[in-house]
PDB file of N, CA and C in Angstrom:
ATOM      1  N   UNK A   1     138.670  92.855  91.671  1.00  0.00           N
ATOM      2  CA  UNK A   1     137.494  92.774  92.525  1.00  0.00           C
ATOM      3  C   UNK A   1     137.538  91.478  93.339  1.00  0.00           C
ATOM      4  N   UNK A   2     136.978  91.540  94.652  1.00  0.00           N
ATOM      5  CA  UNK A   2     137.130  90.437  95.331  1.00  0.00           C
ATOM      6  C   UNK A   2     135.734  89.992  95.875  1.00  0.00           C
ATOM      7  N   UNK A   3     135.431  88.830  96.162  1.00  0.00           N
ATOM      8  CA  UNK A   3     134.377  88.047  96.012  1.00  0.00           C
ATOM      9  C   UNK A   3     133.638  87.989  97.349  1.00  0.00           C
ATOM     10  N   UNK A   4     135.246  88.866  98.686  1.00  0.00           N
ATOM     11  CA  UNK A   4     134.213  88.993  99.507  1.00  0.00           C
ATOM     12  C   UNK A   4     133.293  90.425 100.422  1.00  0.00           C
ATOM     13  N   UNK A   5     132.484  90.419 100.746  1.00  0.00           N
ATOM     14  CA  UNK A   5     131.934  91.488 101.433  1.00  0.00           C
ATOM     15  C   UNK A   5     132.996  92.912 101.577  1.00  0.00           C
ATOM     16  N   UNK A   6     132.659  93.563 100.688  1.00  0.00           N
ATOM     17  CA  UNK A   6     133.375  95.349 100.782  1.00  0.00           C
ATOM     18  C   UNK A   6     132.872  96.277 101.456  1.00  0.00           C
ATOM     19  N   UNK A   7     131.976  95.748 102.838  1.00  0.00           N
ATOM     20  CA  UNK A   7     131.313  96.557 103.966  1.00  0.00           C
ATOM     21  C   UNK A   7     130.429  96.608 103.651  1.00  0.00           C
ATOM     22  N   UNK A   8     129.592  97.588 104.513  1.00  0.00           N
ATOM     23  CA  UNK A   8     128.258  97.359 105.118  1.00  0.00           C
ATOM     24  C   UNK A   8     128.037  99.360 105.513  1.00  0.00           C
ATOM     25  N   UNK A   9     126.854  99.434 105.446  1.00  0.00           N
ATOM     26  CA  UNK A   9     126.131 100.622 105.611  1.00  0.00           C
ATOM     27  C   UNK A   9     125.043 100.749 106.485  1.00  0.00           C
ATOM     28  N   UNK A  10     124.409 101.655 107.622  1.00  0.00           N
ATOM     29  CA  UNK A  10     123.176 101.685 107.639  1.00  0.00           C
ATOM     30  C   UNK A  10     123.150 102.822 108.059  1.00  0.00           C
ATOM     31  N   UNK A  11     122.022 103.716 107.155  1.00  0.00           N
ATOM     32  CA  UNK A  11     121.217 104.790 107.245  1.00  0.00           C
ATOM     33  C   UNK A  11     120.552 105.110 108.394  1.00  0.00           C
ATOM     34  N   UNK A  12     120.578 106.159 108.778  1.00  0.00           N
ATOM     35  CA  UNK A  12     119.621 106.718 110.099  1.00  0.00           C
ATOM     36  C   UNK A  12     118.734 107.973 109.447  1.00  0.00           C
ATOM     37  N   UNK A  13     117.794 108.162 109.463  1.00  0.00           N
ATOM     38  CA  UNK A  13     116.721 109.257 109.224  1.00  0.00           C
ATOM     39  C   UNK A  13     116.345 109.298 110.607  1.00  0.00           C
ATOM     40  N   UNK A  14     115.902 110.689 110.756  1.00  0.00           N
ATOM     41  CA  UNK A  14     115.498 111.304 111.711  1.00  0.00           C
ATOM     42  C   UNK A  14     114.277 111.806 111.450  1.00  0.00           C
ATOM     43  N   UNK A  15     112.862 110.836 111.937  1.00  0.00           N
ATOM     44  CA  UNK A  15     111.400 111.034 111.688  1.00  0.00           C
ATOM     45  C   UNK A  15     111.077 111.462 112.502  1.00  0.00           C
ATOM     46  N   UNK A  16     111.700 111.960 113.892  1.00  0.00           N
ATOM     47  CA  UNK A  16     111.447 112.455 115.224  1.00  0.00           C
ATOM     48  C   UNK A  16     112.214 113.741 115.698  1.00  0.00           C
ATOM     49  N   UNK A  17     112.291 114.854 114.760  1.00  0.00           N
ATOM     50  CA  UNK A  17     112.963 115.497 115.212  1.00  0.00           C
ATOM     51  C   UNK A  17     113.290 116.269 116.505  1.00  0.00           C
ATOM     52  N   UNK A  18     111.994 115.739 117.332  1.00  0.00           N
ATOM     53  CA  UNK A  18     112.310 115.961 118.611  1.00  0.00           C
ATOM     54  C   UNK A  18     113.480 115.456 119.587  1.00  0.00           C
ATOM     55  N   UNK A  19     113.709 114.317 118.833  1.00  0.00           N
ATOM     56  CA  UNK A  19     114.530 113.151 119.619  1.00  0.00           C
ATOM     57  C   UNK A  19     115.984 113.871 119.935  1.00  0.00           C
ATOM     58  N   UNK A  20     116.470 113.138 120.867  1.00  0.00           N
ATOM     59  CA  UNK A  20     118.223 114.449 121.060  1.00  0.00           C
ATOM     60  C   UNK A  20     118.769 113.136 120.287  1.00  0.00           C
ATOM     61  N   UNK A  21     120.024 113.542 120.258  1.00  0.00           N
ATOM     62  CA  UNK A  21     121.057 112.579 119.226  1.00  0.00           C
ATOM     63  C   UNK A  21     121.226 111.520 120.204  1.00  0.00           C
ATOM     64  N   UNK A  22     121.482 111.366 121.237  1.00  0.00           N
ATOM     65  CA  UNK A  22     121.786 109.879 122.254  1.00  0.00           C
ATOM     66  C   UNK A  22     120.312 109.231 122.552  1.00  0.00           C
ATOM     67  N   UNK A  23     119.506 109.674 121.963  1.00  0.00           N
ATOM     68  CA  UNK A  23     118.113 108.879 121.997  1.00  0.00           C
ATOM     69  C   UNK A  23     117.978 108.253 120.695  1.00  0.00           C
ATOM     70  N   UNK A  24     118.905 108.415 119.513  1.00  0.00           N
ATOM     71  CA  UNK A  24     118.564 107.926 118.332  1.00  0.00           C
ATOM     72  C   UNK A  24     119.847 107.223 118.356  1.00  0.00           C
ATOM     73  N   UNK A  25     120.819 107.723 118.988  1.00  0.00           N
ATOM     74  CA  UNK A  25     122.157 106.483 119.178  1.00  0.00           C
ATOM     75  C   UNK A  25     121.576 105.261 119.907  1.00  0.00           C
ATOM     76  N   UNK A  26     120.699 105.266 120.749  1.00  0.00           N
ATOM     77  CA  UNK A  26     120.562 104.285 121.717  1.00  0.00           C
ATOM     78  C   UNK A  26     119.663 103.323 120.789  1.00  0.00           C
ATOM     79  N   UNK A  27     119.021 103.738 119.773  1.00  0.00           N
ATOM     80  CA  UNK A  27     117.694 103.145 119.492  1.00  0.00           C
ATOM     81  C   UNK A  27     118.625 102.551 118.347  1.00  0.00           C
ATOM     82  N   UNK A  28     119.636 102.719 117.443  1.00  0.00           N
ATOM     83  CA  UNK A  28     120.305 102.418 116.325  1.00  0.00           C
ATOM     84  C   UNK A  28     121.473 101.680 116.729  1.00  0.00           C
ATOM     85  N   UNK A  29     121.804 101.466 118.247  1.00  0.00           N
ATOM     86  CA  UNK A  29     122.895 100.718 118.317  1.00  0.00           C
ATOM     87  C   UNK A  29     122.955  99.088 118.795  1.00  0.00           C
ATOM     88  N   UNK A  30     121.574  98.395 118.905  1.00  0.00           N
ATOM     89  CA  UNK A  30     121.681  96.960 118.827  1.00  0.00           C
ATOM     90  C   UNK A  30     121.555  96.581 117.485  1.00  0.00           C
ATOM     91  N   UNK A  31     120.877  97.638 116.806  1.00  0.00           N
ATOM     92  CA  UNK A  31     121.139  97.156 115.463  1.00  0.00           C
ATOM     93  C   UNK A  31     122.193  96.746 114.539  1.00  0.00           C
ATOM     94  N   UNK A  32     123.116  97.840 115.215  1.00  0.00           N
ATOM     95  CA  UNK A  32     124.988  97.784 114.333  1.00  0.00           C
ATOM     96  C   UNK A  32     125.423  96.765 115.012  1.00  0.00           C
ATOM     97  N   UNK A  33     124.967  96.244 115.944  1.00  0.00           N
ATOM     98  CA  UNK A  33     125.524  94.763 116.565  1.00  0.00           C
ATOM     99  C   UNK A  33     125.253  93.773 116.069  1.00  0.00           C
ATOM    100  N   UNK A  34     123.801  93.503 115.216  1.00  0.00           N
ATOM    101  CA  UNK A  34     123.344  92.447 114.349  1.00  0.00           C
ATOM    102  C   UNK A  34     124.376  92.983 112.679  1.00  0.00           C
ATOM    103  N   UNK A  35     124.044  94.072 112.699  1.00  0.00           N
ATOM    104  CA  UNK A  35     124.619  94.673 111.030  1.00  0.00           C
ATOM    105  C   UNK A  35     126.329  94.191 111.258  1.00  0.00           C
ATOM    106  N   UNK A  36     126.981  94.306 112.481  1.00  0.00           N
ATOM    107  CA  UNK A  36     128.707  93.983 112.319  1.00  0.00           C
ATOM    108  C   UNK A  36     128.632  92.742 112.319  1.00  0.00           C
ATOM    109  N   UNK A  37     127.851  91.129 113.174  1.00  0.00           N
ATOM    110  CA  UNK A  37     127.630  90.154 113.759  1.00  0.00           C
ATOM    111  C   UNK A  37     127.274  89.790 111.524  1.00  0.00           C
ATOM    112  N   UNK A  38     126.683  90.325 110.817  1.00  0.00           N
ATOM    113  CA  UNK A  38     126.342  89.533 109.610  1.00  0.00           C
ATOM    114  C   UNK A  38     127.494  89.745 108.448  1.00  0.00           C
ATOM    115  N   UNK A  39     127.779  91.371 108.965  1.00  0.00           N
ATOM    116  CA  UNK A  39     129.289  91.606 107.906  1.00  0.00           C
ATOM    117  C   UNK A  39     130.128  91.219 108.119  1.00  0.00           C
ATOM    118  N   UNK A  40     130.473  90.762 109.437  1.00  0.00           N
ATOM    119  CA  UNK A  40     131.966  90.068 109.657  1.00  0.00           C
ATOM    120  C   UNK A  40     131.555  88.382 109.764  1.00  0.00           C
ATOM    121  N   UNK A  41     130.652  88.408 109.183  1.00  0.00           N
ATOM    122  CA  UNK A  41     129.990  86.726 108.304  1.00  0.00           C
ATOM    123  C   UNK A  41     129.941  85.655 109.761  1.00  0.00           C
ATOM    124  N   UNK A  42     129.631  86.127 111.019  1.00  0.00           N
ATOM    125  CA  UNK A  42     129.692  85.400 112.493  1.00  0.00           C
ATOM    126  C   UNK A  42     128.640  85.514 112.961  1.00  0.00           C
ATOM    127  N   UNK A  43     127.271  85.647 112.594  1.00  0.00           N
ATOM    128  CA  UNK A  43     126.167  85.658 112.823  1.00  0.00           C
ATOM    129  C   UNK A  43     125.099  84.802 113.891  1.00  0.00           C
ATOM    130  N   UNK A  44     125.870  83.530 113.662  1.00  0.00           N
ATOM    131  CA  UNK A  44     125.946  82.563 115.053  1.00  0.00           C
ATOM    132  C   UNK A  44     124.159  81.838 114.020  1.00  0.00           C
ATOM    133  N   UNK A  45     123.762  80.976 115.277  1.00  0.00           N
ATOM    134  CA  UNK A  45     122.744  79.899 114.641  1.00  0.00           C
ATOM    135  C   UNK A  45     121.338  80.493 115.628  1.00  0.00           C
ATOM    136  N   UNK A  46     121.005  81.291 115.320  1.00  0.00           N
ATOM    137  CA  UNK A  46     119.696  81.958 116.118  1.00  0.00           C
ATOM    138  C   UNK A  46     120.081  83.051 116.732  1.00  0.00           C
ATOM    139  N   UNK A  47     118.702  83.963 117.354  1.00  0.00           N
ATOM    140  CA  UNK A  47     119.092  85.507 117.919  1.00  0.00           C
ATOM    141  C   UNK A  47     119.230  85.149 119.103  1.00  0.00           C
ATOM    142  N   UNK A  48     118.424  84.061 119.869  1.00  0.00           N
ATOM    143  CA  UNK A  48     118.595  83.857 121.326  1.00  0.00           C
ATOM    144  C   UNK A  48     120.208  83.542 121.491  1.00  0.00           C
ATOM    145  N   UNK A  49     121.088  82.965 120.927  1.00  0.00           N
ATOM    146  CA  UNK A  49     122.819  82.868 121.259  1.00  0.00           C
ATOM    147  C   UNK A  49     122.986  84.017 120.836  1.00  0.00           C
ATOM    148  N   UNK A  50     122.581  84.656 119.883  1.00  0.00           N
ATOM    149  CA  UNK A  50     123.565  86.239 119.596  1.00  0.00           C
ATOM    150  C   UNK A  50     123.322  87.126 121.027  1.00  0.00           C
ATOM    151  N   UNK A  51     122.100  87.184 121.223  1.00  0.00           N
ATOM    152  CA  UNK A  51     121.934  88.176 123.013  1.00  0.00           C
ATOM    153  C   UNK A  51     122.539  87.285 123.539  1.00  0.00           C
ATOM    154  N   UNK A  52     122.683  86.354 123.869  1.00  0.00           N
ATOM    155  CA  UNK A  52     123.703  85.783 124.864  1.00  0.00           C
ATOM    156  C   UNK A  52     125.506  86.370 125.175  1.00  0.00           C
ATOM    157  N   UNK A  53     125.323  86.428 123.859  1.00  0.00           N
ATOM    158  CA  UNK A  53     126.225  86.385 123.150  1.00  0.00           C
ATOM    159  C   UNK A  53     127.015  88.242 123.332  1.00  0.00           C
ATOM    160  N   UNK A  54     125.698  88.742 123.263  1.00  0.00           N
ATOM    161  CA  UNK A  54     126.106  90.223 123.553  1.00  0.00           C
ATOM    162  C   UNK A  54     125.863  90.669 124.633  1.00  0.00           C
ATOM    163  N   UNK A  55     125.475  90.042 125.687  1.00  0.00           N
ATOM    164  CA  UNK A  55     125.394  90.222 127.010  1.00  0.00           C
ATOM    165  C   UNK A  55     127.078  90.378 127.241  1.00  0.00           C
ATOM    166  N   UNK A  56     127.339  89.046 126.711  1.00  0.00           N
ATOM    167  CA  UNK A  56     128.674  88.528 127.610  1.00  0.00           C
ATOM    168  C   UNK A  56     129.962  89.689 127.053  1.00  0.00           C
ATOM    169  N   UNK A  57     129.426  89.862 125.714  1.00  0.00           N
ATOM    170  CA  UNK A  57     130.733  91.190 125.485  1.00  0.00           C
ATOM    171  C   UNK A  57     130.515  92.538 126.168  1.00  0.00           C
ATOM    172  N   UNK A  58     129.521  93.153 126.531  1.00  0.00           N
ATOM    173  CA  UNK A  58     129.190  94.453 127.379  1.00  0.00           C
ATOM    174  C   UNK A  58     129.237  95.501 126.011  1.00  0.00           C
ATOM    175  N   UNK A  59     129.595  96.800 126.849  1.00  0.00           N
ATOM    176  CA  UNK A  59     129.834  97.414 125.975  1.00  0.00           C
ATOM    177  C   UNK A  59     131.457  98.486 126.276  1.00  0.00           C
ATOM    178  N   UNK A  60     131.490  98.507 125.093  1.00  0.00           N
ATOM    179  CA  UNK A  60     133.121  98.760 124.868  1.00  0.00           C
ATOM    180  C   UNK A  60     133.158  99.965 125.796  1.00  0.00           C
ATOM    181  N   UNK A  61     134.817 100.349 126.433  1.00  0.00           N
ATOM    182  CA  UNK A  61     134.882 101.408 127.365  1.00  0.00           C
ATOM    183  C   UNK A  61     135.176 102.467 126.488  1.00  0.00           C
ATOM    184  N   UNK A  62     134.554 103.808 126.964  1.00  0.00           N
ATOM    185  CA  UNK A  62     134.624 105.214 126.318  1.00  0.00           C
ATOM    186  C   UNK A  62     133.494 105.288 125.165  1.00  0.00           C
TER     187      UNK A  62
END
């Protein structure tokens, strides 16, 4: 066993079943940016540099 982080998870429920699937992608995906930003232990020193921070990376092509 190793001492460091063996990943990370996050759950999506669907309380809106009206919602289409790219309306619940959109709403769940700044989140996996804070959830990857704490599992890959780079979290930075406040949220105002992390949006900075994710401005400047965009978002990935495809």
């Amino acid at each position: 066993m190793t001492d460091g982080n063996l990943g990370a998870v996050l759950h999506v429920w669907c309380d809106h079943p009206d919602r289409t699937e790219e309306e619940i992608a959109a709403a769940v995906y700044p989140r996996l940016r804070v959830m990857a930003q704490h599992t890959w232990g780079s979290a930075g020193p406040g949220y105002p540099r992390f949006l900075r921070r994710v401005t400047a990376v965009g978002v990935a092509p495809g």
